[in-house]
C-alpha atoms as a PDB file:
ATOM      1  CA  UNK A   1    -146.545-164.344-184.620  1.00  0.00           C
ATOM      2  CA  UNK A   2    -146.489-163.479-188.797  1.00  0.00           C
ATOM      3  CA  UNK A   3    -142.919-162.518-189.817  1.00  0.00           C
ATOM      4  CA  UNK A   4    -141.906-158.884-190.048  1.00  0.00           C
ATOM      5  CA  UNK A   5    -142.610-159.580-194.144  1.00  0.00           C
ATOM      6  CA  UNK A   6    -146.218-160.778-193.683  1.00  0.00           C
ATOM      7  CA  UNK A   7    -147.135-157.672-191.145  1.00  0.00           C
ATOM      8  CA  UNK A   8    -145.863-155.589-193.706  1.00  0.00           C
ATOM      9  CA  UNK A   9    -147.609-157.183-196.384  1.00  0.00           C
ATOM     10  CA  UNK A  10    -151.230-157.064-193.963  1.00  0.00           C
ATOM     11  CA  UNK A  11    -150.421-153.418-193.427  1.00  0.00           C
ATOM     12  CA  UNK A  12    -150.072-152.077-196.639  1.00  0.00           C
ATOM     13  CA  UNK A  13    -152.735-154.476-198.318  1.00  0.00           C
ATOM     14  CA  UNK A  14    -155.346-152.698-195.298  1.00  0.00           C
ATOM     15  CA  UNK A  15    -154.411-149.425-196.047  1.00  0.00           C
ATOM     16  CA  UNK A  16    -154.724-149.675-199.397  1.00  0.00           C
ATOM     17  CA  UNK A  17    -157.791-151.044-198.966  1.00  0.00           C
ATOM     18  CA  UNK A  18    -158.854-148.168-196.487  1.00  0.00           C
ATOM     19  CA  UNK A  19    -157.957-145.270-198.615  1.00  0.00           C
ATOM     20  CA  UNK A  20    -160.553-145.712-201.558  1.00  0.00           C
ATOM     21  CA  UNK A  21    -163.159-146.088-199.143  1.00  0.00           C
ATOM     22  CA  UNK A  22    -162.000-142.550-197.364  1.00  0.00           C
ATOM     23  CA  UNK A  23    -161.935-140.451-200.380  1.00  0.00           C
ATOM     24  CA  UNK A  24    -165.518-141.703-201.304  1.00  0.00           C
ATOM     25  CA  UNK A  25    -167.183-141.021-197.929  1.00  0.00           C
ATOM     26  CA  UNK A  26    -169.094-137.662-197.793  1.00  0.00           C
ATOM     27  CA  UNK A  27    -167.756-135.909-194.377  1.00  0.00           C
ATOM     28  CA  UNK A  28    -170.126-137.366-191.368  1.00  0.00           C
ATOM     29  CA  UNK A  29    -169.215-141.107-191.983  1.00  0.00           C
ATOM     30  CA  UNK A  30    -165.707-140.454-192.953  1.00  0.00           C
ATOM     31  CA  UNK A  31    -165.575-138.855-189.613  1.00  0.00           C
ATOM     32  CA  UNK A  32    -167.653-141.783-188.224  1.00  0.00           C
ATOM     33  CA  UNK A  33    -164.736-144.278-190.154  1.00  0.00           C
ATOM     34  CA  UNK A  34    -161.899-142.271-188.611  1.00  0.00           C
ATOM     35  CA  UNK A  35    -162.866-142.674-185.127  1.00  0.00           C
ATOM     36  CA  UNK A  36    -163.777-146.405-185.405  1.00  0.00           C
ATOM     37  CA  UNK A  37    -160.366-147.003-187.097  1.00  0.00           C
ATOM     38  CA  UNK A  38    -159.154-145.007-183.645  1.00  0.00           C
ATOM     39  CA  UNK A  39    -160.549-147.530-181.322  1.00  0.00           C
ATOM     40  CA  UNK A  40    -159.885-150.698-183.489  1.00  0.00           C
ATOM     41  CA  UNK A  41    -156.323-149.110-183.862  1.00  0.00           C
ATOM     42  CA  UNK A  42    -156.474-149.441-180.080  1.00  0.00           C
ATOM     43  CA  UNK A  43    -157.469-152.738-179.560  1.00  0.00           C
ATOM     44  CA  UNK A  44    -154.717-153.830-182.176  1.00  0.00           C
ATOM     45  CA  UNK A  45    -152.157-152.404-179.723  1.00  0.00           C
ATOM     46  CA  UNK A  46    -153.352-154.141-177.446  1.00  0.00           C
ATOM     47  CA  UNK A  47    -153.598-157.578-178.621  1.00  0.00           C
ATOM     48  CA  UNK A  48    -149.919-157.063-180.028  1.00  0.00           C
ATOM     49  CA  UNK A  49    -148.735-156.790-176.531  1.00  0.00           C
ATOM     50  CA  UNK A  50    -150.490-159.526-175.526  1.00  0.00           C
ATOM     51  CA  UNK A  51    -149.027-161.700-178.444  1.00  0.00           C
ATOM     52  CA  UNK A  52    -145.472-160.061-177.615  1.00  0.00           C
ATOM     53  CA  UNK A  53    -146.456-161.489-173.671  1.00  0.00           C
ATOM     54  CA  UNK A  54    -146.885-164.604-175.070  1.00  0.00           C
ATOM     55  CA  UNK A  55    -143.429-164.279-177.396  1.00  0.00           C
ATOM     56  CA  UNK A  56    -141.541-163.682-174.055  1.00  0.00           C
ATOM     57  CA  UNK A  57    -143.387-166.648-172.310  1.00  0.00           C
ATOM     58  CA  UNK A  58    -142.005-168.755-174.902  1.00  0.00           C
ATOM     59  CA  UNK A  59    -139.053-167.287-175.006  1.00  0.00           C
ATOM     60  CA  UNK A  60    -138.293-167.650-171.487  1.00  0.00           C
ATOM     61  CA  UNK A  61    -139.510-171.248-171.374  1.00  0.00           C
ATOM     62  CA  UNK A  62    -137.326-172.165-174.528  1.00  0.00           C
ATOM     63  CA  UNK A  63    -134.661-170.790-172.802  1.00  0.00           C
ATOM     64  CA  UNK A  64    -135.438-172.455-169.076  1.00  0.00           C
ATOM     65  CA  UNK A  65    -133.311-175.893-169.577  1.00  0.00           C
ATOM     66  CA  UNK A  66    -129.864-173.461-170.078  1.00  0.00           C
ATOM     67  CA  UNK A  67    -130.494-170.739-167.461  1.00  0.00           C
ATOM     68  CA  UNK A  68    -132.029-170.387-164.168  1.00  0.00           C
ATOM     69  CA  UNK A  69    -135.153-169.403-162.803  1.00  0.00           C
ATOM     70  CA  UNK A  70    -134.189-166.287-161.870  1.00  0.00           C
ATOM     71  CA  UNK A  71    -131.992-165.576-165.220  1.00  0.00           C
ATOM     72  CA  UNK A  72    -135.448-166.480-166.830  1.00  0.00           C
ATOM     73  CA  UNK A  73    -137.553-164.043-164.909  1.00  0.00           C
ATOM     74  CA  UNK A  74    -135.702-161.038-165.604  1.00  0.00           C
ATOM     75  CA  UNK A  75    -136.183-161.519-169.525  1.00  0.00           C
ATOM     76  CA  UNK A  76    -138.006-158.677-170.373  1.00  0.00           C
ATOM     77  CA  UNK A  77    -140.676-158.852-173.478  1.00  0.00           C
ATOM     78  CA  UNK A  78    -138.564-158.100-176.851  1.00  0.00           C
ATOM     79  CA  UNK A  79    -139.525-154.434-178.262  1.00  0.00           C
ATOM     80  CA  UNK A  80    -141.351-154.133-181.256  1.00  0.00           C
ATOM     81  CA  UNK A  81    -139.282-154.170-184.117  1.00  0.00           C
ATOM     82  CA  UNK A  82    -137.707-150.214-185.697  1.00  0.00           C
ATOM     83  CA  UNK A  83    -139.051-151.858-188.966  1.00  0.00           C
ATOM     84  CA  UNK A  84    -142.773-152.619-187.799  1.00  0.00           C
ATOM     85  CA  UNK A  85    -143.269-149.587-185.476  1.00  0.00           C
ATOM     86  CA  UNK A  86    -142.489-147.243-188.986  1.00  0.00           C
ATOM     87  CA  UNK A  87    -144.913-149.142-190.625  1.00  0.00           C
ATOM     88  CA  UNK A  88    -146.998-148.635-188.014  1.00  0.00           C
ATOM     89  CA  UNK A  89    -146.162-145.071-187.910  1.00  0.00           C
ATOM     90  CA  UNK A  90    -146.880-144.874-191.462  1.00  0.00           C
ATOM     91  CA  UNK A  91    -150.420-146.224-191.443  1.00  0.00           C
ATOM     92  CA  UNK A  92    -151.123-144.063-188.252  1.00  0.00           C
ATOM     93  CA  UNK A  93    -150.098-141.188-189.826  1.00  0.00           C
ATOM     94  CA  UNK A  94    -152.241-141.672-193.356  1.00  0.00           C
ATOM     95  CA  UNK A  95    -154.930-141.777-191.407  1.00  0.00           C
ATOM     96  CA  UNK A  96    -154.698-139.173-189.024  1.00  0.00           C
ATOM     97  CA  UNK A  97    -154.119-137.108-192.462  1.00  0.00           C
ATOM     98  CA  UNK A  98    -157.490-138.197-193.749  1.00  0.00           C
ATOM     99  CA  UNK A  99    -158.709-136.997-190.172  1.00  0.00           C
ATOM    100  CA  UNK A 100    -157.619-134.019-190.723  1.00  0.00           C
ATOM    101  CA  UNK A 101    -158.627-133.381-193.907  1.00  0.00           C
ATOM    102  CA  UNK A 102    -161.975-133.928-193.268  1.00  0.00           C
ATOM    103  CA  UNK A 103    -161.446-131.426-190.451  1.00  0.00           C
ATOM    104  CA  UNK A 104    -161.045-129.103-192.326  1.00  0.00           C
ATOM    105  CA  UNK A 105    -163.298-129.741-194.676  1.00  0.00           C
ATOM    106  CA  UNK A 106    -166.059-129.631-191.990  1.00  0.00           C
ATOM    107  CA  UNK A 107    -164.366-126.169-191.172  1.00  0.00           C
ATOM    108  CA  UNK A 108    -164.188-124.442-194.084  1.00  0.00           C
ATOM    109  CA  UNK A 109    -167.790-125.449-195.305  1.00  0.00           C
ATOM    110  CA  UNK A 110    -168.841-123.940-191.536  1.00  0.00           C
ATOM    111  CA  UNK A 111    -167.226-120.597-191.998  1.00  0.00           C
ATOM    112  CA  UNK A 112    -166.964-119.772-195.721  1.00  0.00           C
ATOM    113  CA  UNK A 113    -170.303-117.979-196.286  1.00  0.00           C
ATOM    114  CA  UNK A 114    -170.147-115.745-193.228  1.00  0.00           C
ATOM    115  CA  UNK A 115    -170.023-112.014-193.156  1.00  0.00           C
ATOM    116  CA  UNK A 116    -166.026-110.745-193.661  1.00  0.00           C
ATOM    117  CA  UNK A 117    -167.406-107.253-191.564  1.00  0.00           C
ATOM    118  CA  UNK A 118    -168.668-109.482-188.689  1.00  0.00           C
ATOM    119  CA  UNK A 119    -165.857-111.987-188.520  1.00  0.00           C
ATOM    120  CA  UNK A 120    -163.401-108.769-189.022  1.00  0.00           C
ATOM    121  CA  UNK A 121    -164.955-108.060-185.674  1.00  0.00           C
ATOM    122  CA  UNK A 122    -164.275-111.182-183.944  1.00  0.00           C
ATOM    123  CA  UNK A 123    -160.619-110.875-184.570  1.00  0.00           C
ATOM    124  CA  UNK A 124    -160.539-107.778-183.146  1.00  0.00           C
ATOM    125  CA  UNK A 125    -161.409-109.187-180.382  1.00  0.00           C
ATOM    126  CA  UNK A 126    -158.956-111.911-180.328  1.00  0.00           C
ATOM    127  CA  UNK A 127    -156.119-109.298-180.884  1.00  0.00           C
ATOM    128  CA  UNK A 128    -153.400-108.488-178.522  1.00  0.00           C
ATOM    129  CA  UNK A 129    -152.195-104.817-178.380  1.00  0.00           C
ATOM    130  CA  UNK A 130    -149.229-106.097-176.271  1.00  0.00           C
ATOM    131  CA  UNK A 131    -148.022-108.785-178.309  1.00  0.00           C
ATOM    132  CA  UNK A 132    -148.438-106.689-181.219  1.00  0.00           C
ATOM    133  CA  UNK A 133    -146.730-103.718-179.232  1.00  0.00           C
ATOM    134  CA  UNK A 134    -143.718-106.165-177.900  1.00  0.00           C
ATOM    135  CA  UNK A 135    -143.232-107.264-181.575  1.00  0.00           C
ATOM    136  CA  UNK A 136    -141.163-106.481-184.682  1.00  0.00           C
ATOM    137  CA  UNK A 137    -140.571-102.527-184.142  1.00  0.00           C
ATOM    138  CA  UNK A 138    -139.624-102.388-187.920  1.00  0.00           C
ATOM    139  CA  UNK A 139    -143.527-102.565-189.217  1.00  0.00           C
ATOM    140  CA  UNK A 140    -144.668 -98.959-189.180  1.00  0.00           C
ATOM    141  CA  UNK A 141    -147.414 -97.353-188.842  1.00  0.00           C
ATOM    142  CA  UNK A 142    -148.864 -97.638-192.221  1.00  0.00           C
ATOM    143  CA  UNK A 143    -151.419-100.469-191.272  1.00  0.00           C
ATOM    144  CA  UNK A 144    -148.840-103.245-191.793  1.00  0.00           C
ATOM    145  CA  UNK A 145    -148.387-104.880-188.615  1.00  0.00           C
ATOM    146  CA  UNK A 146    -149.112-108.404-187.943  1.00  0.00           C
ATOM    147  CA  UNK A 147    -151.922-109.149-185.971  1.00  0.00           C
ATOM    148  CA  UNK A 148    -151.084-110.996-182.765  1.00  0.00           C
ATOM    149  CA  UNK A 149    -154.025-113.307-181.207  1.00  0.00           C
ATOM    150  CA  UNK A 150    -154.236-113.079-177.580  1.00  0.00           C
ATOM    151  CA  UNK A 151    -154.302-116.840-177.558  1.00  0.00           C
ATOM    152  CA  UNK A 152    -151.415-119.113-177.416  1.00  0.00           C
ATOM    153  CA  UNK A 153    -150.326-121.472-179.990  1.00  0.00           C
ATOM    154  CA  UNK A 154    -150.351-125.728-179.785  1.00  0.00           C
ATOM    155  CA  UNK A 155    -149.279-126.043-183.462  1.00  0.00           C
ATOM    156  CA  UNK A 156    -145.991-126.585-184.450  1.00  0.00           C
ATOM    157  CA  UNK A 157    -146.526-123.920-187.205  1.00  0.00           C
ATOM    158  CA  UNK A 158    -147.748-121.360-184.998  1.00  0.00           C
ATOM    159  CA  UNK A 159    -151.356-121.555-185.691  1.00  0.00           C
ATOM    160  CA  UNK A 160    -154.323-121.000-183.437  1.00  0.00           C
ATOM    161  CA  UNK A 161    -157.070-122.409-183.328  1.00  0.00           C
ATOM    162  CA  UNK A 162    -160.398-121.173-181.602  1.00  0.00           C
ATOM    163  CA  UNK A 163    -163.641-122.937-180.298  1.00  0.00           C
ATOM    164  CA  UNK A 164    -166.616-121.571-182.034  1.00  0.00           C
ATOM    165  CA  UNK A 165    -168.868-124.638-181.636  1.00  0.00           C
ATOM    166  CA  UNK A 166    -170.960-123.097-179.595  1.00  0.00           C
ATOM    167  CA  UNK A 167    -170.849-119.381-181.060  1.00  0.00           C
ATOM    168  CA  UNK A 168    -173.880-118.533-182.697  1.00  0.00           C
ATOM    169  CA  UNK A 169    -172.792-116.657-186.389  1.00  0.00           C
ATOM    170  CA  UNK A 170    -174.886-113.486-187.652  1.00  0.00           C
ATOM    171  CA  UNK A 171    -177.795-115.408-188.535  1.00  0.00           C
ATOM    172  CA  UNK A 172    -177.944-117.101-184.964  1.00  0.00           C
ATOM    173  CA  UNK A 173    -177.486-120.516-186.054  1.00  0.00           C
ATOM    174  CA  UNK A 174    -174.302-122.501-184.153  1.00  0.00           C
ATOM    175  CA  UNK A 175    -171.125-122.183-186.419  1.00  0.00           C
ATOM    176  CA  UNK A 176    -170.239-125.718-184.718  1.00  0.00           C
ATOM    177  CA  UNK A 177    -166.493-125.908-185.565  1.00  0.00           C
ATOM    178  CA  UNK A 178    -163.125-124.999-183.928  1.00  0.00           C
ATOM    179  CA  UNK A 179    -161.600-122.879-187.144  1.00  0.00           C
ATOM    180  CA  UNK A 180    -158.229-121.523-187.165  1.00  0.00           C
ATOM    181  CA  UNK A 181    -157.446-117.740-187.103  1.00  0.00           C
ATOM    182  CA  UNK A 182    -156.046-117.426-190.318  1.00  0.00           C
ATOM    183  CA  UNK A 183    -158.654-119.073-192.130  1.00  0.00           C
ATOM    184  CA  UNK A 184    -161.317-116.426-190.448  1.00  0.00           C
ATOM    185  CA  UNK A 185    -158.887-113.517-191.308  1.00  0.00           C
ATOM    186  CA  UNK A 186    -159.434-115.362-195.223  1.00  0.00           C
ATOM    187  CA  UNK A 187    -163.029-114.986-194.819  1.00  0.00           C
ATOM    188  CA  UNK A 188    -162.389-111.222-193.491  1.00  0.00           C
ATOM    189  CA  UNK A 189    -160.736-110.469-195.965  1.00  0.00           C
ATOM    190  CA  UNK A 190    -163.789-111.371-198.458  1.00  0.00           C
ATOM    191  CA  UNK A 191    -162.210-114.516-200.062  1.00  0.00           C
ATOM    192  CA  UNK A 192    -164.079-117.518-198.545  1.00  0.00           C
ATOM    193  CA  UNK A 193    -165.029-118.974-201.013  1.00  0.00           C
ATOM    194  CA  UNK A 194    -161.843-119.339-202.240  1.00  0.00           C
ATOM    195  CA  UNK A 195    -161.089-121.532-198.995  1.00  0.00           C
ATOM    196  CA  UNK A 196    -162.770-124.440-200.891  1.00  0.00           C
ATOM    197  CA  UNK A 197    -159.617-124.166-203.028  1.00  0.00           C
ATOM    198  CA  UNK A 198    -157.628-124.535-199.790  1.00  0.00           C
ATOM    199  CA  UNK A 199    -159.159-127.844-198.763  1.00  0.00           C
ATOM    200  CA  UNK A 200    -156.844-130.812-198.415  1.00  0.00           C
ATOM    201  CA  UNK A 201    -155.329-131.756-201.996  1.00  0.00           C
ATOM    202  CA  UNK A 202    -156.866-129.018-203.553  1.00  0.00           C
ATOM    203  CA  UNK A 203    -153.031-127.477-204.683  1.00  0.00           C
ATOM    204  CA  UNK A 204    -153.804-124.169-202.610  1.00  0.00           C
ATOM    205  CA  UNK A 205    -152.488-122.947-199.591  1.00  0.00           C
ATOM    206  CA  UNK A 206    -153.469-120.033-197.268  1.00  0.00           C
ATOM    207  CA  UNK A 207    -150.138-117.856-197.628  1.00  0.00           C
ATOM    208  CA  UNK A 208    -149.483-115.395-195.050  1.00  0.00           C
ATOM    209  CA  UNK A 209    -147.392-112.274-196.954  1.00  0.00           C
ATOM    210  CA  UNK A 210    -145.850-110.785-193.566  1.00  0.00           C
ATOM    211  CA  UNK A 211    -144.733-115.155-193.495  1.00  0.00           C
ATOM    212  CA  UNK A 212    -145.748-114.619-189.961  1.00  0.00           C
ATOM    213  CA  UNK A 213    -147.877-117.707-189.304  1.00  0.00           C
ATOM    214  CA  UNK A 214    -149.092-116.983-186.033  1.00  0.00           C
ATOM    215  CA  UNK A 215    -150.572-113.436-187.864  1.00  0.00           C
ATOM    216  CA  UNK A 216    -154.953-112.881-188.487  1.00  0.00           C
ATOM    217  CA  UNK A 217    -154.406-109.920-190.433  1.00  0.00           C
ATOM    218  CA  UNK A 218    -156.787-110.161-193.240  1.00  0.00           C
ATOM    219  CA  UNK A 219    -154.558-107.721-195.604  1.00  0.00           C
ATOM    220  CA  UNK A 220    -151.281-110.087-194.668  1.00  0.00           C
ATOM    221  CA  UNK A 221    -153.271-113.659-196.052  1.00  0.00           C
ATOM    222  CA  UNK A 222    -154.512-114.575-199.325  1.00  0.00           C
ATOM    223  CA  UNK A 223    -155.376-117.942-201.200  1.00  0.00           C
ATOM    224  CA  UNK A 224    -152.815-118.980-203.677  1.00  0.00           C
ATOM    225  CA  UNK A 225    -151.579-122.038-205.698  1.00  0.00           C
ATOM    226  CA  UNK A 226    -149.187-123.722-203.074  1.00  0.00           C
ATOM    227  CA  UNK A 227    -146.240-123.467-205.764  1.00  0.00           C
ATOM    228  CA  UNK A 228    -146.227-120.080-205.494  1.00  0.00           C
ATOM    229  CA  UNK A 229    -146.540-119.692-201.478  1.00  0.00           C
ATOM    230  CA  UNK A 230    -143.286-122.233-201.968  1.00  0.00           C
ATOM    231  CA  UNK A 231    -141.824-119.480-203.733  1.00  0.00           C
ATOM    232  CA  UNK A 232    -142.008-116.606-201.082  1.00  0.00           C
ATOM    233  CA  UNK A 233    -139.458-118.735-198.902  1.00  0.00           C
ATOM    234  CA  UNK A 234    -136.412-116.384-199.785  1.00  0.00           C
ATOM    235  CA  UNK A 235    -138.492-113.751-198.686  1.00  0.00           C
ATOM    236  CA  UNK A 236    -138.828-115.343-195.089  1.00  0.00           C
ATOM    237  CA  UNK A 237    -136.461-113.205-192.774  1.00  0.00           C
ATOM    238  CA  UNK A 238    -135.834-110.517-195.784  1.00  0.00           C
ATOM    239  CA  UNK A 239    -136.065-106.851-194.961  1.00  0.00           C
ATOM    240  CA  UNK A 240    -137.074-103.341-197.173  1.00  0.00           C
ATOM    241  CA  UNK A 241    -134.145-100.721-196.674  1.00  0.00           C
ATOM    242  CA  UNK A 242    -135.647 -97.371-196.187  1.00  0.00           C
ATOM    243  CA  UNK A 243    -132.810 -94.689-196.791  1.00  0.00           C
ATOM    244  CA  UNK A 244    -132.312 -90.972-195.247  1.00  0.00           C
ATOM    245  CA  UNK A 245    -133.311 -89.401-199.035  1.00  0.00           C
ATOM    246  CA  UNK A 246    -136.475 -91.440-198.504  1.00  0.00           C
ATOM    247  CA  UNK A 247    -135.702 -94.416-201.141  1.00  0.00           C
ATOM    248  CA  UNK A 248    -136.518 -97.863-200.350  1.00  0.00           C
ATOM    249  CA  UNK A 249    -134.648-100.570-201.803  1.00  0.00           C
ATOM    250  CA  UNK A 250    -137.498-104.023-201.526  1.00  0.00           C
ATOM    251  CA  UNK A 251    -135.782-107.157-201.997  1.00  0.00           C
ATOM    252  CA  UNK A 252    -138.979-109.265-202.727  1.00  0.00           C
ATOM    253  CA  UNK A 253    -139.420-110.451-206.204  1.00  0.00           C
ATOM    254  CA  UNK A 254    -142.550-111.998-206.105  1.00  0.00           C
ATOM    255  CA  UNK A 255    -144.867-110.072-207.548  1.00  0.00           C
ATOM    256  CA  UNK A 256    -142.807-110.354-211.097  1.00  0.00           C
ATOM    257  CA  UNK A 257    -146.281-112.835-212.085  1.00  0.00           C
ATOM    258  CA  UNK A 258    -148.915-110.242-211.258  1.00  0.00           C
ATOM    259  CA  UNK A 259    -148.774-111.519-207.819  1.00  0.00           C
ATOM    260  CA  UNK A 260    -149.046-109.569-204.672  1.00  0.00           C
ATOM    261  CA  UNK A 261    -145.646-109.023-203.099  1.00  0.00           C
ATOM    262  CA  UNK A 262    -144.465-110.198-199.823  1.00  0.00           C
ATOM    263  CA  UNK A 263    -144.936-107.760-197.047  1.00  0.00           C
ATOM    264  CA  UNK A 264    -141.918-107.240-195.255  1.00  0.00           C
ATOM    265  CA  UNK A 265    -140.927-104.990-192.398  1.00  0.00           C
ATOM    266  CA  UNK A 266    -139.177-102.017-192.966  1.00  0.00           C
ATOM    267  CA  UNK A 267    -135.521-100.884-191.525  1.00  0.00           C
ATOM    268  CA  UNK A 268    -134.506 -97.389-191.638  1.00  0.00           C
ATOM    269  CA  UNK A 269    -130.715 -96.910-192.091  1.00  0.00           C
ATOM    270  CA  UNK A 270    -129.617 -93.944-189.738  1.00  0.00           C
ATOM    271  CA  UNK A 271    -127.698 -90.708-191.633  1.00  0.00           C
ATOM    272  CA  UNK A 272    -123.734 -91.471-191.597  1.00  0.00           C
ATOM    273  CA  UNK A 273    -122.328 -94.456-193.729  1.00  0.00           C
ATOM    274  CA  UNK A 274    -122.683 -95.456-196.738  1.00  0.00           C
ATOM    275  CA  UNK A 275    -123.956 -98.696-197.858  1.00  0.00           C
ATOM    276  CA  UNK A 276    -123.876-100.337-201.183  1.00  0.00           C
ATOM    277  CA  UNK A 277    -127.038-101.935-202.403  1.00  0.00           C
ATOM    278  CA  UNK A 278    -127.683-104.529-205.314  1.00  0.00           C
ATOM    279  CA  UNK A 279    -130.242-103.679-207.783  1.00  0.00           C
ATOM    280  CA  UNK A 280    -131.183-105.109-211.081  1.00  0.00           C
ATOM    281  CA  UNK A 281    -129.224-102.452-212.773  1.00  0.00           C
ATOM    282  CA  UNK A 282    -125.976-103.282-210.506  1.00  0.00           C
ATOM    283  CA  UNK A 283    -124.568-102.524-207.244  1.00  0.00           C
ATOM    284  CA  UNK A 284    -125.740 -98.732-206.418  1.00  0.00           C
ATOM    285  CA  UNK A 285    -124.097 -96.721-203.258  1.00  0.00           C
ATOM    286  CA  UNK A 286    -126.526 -95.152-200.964  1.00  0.00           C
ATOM    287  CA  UNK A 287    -125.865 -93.295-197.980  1.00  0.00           C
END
């Protein structure tokens, strides 16, 4: 079997032979190159364990004149290498990226152009008045509550996605894709194109505003550079302070660029004590 240097070498020479070729392909056969990468990915698994078989064959007959035939057939196969398996890793994981980009590539070309009123609809549909209900109390009733899908999540971001391969779209042709709910609540919100911008290595991201992920609000998303959506992390967890003499006191800052701020839930402070709040002009007493 090659050295741990020369599998290294084969890796990184295929992958960088692999990549060019991905980022030329139009969608269908980059799909069609991802999938037979899949199964010869497969069969390369399994002839390594078959070569690793062989290792421990020769292993245990190297081995046979100094131990006895029992000692020698209890010597397991030797594990994959920590330094091959990340390699391995590696590759597996630039290519399931390039998978997924062209996922959503597939997606957002599928869903883009279609009515915002009638996909406004469909998440109606997909909401949950309980969830929503059983949320975060502090969003009042002004139209700024997250909108909880009914679904449950398998990302590990909190998305969800829905099957609309078979769901026919206002001009009764098959949408054909499985598109996540906030990238409909985009298009409801009358920014699909902008999606396009969205697309992998395009330097947008879909930001969320309320920086509840698992949210299809169409006021709470917009398309923005991802440098920016970086930016609304301090706002992740921050709360408006709504005071008895009606102010408000908003922590957010991010809409110093022209930008929309984030929207953030709102806690009333009950009549009694005092509290001391830091503006731009200083620290201000409230009570």
């Amino acid at each position: 079997m090659a050295p741990e240097a020369d599998r290294g070498r084969v890796v990184q020479e295929l992958w960088a032979d692999l990549h060019p070729v991905l980022a030329q392909l139009e969608p269908v056969p980059k799909r069609a190159l991802v999938s037979l990468w899949g199964r010869i990915r497969a069969a390369i698994s399994g002839l390594e364990g078959q070569v690793l078989d062989l290792e421990a064959q020769v292993m245990r007959r190297t081995h046979s004149r100094a131990a006895s035939v029992a000692t020698v057939s209890t010597i397991s196969r030797p594990p994959t290498s920590d330094s091959v398996l990340a390699r391995r890793a590696d590759l597996e994981a630039s290519l399931d990226d390039a998978a997924e980009g062209t996922v959503a590539e597939n997606v957002i070309l599928a869903i883009k152009d279609l009515d915002p009123v009638w996909v406004q609809g469909k998440l109606a549909a997909y909401r949950s008045r309980g969830k929503e209900e059983a949320g975060d109390p502090r969003f009042g009733p002004e139209g700024t509550c997250c909108w909880y899908p009914s679904q449950e999540s398998g990302h590990d971001r909190g998305y969800v996605r829905v099957n609309w391969r078979n769901t026919a779209g206002p001009s009764g042709v098959k949408i054909g894709v499985n598109p996540y709910l906030h990238q409909l609540a985009v298009v409801a919100a009358g920014q699909g194109q902008r999606l396009t911008l969205a697309s992998k290595n395009g330097g947008y991201h879909v930001s969320h505003l309320c920086h509840n992920t698992a949210c299809m609000n169409p006021v709470h998303v917009i398309i923005e550079s991802a440098q920016k959506n970086q930016s609304r992390k301090p706002c992740n967890g921050a709360v408006k302070l709504r005071f008895p003499d009606g102010s408000i006191v908003d922590p957010c800052k991010c809409a110093h660029d022209g930008s929309r701020p984030c929207i953030l839930p709102t806690w009333s402070k009950p009549s009694g004590k005092g509290f001391w709040v830091f503006t731009e002009d200083g620290p201000v007493q409230r009570g």
